[in-house]
C-alpha atoms as a PDB file:
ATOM      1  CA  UNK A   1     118.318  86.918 113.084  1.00  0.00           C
ATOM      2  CA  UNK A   2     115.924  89.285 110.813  1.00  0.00           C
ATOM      3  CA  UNK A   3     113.325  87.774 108.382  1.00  0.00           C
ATOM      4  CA  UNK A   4     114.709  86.997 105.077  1.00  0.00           C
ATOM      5  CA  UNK A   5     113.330  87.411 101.925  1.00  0.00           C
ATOM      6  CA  UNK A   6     112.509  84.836  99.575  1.00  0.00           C
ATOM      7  CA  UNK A   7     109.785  85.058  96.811  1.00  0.00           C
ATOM      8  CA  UNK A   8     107.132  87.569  96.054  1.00  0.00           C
ATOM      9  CA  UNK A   9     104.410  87.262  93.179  1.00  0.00           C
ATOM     10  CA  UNK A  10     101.922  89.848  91.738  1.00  0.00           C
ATOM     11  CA  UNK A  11      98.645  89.108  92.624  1.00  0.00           C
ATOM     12  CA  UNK A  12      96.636  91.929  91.112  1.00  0.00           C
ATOM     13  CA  UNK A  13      97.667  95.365  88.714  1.00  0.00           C
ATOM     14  CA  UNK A  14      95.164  97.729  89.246  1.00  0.00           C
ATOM     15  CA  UNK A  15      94.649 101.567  88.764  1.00  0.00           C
ATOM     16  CA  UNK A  16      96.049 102.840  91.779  1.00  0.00           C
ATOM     17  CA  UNK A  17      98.337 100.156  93.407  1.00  0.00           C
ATOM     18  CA  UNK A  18      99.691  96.330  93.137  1.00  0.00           C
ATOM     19  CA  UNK A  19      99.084  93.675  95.535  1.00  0.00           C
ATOM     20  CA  UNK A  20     101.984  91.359  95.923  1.00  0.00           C
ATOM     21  CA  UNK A  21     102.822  88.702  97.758  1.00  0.00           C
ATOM     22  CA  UNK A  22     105.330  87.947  99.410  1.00  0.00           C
ATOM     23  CA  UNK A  23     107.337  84.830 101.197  1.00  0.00           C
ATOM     24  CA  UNK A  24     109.873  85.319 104.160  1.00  0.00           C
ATOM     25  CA  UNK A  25     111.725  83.151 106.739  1.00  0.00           C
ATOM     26  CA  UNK A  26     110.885  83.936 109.785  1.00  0.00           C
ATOM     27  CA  UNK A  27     113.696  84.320 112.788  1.00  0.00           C
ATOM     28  CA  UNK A  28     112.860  80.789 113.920  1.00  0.00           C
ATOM     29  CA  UNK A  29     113.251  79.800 110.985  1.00  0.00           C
ATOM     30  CA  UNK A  30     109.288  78.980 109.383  1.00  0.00           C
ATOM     31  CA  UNK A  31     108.162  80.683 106.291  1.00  0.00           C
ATOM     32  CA  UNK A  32     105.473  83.396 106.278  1.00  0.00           C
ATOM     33  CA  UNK A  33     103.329  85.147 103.795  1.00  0.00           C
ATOM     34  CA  UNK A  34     102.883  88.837 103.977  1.00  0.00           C
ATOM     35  CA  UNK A  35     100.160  90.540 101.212  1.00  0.00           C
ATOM     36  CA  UNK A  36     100.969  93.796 100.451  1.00  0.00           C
ATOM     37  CA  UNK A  37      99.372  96.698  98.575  1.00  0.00           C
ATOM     38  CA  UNK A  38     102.345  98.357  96.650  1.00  0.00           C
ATOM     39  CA  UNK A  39     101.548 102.202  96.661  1.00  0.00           C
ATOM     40  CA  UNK A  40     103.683 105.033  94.757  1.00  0.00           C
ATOM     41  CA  UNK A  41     102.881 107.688  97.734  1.00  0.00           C
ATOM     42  CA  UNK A  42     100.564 110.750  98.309  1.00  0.00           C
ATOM     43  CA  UNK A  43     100.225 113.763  99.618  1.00  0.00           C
ATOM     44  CA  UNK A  44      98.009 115.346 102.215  1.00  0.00           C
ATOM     45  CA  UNK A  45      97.334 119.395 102.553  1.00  0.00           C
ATOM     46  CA  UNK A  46      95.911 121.290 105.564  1.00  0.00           C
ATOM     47  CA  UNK A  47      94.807 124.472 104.067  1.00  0.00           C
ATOM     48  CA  UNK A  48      94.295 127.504 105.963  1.00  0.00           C
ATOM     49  CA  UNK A  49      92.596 130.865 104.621  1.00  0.00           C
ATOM     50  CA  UNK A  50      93.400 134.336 105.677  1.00  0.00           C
ATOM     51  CA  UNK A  51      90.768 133.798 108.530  1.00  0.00           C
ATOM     52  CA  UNK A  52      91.829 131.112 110.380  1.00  0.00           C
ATOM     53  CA  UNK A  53      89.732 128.174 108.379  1.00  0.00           C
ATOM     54  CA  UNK A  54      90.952 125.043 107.402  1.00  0.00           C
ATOM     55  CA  UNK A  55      89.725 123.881 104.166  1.00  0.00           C
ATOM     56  CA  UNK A  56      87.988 120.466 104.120  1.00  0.00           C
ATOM     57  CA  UNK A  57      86.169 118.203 101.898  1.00  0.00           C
ATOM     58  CA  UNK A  58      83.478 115.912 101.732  1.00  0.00           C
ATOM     59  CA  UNK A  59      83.423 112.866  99.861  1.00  0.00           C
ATOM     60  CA  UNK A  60      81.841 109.308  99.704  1.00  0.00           C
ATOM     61  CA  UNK A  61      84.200 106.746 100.423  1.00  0.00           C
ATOM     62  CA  UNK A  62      82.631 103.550  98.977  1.00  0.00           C
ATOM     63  CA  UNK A  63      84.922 101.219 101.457  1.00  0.00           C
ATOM     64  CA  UNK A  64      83.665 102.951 104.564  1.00  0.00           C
ATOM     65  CA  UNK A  65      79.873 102.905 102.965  1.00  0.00           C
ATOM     66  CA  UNK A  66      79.697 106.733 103.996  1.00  0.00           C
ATOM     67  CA  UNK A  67      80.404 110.568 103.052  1.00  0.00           C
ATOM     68  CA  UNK A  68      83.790 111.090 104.940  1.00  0.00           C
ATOM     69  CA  UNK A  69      85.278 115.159 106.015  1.00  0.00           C
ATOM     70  CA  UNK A  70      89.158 114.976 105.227  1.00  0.00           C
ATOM     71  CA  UNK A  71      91.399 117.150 104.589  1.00  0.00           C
ATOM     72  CA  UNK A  72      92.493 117.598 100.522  1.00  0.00           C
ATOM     73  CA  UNK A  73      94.373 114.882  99.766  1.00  0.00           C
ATOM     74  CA  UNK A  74      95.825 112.985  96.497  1.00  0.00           C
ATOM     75  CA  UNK A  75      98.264 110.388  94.983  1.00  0.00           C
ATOM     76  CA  UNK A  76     102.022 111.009  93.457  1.00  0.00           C
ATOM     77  CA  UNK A  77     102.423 110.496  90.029  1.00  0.00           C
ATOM     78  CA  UNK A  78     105.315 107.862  88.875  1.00  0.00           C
ATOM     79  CA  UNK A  79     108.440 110.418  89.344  1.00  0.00           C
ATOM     80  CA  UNK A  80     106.357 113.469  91.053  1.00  0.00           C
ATOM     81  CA  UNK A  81     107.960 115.666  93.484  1.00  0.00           C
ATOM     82  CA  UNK A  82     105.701 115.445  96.352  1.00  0.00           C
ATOM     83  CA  UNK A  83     105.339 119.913  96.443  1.00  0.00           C
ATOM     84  CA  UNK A  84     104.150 120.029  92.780  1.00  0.00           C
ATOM     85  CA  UNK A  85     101.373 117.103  94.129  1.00  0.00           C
ATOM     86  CA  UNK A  86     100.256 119.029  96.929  1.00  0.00           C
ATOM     87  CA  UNK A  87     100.225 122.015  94.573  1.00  0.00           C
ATOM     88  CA  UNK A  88      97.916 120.640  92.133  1.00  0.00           C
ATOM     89  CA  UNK A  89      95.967 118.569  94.521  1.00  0.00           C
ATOM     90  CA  UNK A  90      94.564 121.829  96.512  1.00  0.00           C
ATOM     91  CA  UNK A  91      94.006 123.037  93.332  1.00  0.00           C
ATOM     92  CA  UNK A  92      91.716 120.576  92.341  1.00  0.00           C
ATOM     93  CA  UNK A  93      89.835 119.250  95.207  1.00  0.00           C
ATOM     94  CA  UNK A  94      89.002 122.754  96.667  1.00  0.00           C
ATOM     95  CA  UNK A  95      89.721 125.459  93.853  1.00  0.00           C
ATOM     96  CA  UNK A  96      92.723 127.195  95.797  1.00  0.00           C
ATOM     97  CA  UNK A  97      95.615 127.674  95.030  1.00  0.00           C
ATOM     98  CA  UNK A  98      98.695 128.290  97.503  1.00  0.00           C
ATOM     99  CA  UNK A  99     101.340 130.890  97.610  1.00  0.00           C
ATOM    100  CA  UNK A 100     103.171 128.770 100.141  1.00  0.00           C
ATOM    101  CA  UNK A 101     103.081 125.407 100.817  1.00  0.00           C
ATOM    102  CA  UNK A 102     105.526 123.821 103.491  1.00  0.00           C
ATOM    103  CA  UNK A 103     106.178 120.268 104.139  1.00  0.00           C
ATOM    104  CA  UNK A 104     105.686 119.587 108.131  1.00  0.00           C
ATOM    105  CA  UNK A 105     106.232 115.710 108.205  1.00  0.00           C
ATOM    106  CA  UNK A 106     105.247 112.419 106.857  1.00  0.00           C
ATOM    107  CA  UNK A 107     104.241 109.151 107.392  1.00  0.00           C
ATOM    108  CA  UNK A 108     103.331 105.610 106.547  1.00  0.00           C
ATOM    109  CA  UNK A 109      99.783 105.243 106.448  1.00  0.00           C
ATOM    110  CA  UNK A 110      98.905 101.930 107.079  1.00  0.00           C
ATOM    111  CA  UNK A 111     102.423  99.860 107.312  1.00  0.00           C
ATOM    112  CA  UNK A 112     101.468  96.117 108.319  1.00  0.00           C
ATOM    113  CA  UNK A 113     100.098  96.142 104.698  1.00  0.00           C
ATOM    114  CA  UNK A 114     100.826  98.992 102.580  1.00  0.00           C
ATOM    115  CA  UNK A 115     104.062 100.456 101.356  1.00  0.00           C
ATOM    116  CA  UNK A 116     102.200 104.073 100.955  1.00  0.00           C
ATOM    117  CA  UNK A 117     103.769 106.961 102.409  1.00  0.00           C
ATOM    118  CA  UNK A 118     102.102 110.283 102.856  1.00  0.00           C
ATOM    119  CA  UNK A 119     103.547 113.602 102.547  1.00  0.00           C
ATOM    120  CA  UNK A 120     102.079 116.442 104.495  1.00  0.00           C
ATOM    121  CA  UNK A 121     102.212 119.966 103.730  1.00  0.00           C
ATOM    122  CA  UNK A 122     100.692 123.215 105.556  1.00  0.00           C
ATOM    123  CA  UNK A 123      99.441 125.453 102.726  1.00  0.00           C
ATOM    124  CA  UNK A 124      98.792 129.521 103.125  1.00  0.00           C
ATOM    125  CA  UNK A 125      98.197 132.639 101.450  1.00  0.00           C
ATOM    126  CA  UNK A 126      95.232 131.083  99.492  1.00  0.00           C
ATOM    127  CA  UNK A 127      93.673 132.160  96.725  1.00  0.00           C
ATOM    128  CA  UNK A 128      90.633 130.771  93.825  1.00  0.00           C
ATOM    129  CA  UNK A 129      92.761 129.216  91.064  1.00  0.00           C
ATOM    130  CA  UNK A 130      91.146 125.776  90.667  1.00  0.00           C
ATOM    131  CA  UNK A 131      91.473 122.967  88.525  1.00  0.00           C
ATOM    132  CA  UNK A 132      89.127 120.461  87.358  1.00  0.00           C
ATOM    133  CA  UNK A 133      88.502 118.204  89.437  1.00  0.00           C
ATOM    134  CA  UNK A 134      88.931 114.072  88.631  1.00  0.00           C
ATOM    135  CA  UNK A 135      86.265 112.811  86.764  1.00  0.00           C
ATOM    136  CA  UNK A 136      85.445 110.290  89.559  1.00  0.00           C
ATOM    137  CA  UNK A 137      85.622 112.546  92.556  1.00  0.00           C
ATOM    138  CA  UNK A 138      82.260 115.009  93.779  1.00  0.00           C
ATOM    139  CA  UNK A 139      83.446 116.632  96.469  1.00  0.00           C
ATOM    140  CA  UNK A 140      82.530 119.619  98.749  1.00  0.00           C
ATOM    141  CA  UNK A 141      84.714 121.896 100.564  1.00  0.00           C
ATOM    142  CA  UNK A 142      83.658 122.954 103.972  1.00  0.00           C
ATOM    143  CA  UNK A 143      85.695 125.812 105.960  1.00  0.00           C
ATOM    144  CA  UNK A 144      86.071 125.170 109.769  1.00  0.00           C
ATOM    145  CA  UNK A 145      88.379 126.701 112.565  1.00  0.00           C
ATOM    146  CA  UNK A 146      91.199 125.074 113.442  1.00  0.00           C
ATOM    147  CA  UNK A 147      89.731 124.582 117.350  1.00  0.00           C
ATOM    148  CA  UNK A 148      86.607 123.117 115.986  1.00  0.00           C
ATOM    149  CA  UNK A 149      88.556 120.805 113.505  1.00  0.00           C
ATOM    150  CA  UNK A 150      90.016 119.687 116.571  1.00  0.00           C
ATOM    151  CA  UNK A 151      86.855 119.160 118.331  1.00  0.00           C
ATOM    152  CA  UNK A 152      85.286 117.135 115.386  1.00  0.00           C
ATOM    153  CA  UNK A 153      88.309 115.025 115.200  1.00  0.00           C
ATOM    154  CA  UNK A 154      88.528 113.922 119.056  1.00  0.00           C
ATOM    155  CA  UNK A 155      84.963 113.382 119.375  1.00  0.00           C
ATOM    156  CA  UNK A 156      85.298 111.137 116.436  1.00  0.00           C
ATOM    157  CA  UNK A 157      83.225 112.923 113.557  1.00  0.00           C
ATOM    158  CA  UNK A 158      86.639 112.955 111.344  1.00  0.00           C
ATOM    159  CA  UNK A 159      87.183 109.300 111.170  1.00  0.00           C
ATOM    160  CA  UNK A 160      89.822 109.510 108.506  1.00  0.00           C
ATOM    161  CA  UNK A 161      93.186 108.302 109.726  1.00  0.00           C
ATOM    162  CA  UNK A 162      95.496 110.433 107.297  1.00  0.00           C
ATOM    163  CA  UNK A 163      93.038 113.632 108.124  1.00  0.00           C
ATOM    164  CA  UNK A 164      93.795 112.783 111.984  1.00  0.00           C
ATOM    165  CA  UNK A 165      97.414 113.007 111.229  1.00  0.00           C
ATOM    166  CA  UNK A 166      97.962 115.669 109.602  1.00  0.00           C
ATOM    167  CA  UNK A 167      96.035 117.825 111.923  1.00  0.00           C
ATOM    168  CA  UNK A 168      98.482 116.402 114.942  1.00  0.00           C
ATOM    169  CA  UNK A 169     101.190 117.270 112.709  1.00  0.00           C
ATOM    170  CA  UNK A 170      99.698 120.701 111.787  1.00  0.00           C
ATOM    171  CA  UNK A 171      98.994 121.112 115.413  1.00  0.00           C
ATOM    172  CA  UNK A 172     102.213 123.343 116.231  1.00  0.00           C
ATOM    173  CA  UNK A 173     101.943 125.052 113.176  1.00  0.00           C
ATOM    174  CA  UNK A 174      98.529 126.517 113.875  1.00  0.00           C
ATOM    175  CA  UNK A 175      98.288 127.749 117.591  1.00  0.00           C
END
């Protein structure tokens, strides 16, 4: 017997997401209340420049309390094909544009309480076209090798979950 959906309310609209909440019947039979944070999807881009860098940036992250390195990354607009996100997002967050960007995979990024799903995309042939950047974002891009990416993210200077994804996912691309 699966859980069974019975009620859900809106607990907050904000900027970015919804929380919601919402009541289901358990498979014995007792209800349950699940709080989730309704999310319209992002992307995630691993950049990589004619020598072998991957572009990275450096931002503060006011829920962690500290400046975290990621990889560019950026949230759909209502309707937004997820390639003309990307696009945009390298755009702005590092001042490169891509001649080809390729989607390598996907994921939920945090499912036991978000319904975001992140789009990931390998983007080459680089060159300076930027964008400005959101008002609310100061970042800075840092270019490292793909190896010592690596290296930062096993020893646990990259702790940034959707970063640490896409470079598994990027992995096979980038050998």
């Amino acid at each position: 017997m699966p859980f069974e959906f019975l009620r859900t309310e809106t607990l907050l609209k904000g900027r970015a997401f919804t929380i919601r909440r919402d009541t289901l019947k358990t498979p014995d039979g007792r209800e349950t209340k699940f709080d989730i944070i309704e999310h319209g999807g992002s992307v995630i881009i691993v950049p990589i420049d004619k020598d072998g860098n991957l572009l990275f940036v450096r931002q503060y992250r006011h829920a962690a309390g500290i400046d975290l390195l990621e990889l560019p990354a950026g949230t759909l607009e209502e309707g937004e094909d997820p390639a003309v996100c990307a696009a945009r997002e390298i755009r702005e967050e590092t001042g490169f544009a891509a001649d080809k960007i390729e989607k390598i995979g996907d994921f939920f990024l945090a499912p036991g309480y978000s319904t975001e799903f992140m789009h990931v995309y390998l983007a080459r042939n680089l060159r300076h076209d930027p964008l400005e950047a959101d008002a609310d974002e100061f970042l800075s891009v840092e270019k490292i090798p793909f190896a010592d990416a690596v290296l930062k993210a096993e020893s646990g200077e990259m702790p940034d979950a959707k970063s640490l994804a896409a470079l598994l996912l990027a992995r096979s691309y980038l050998k």
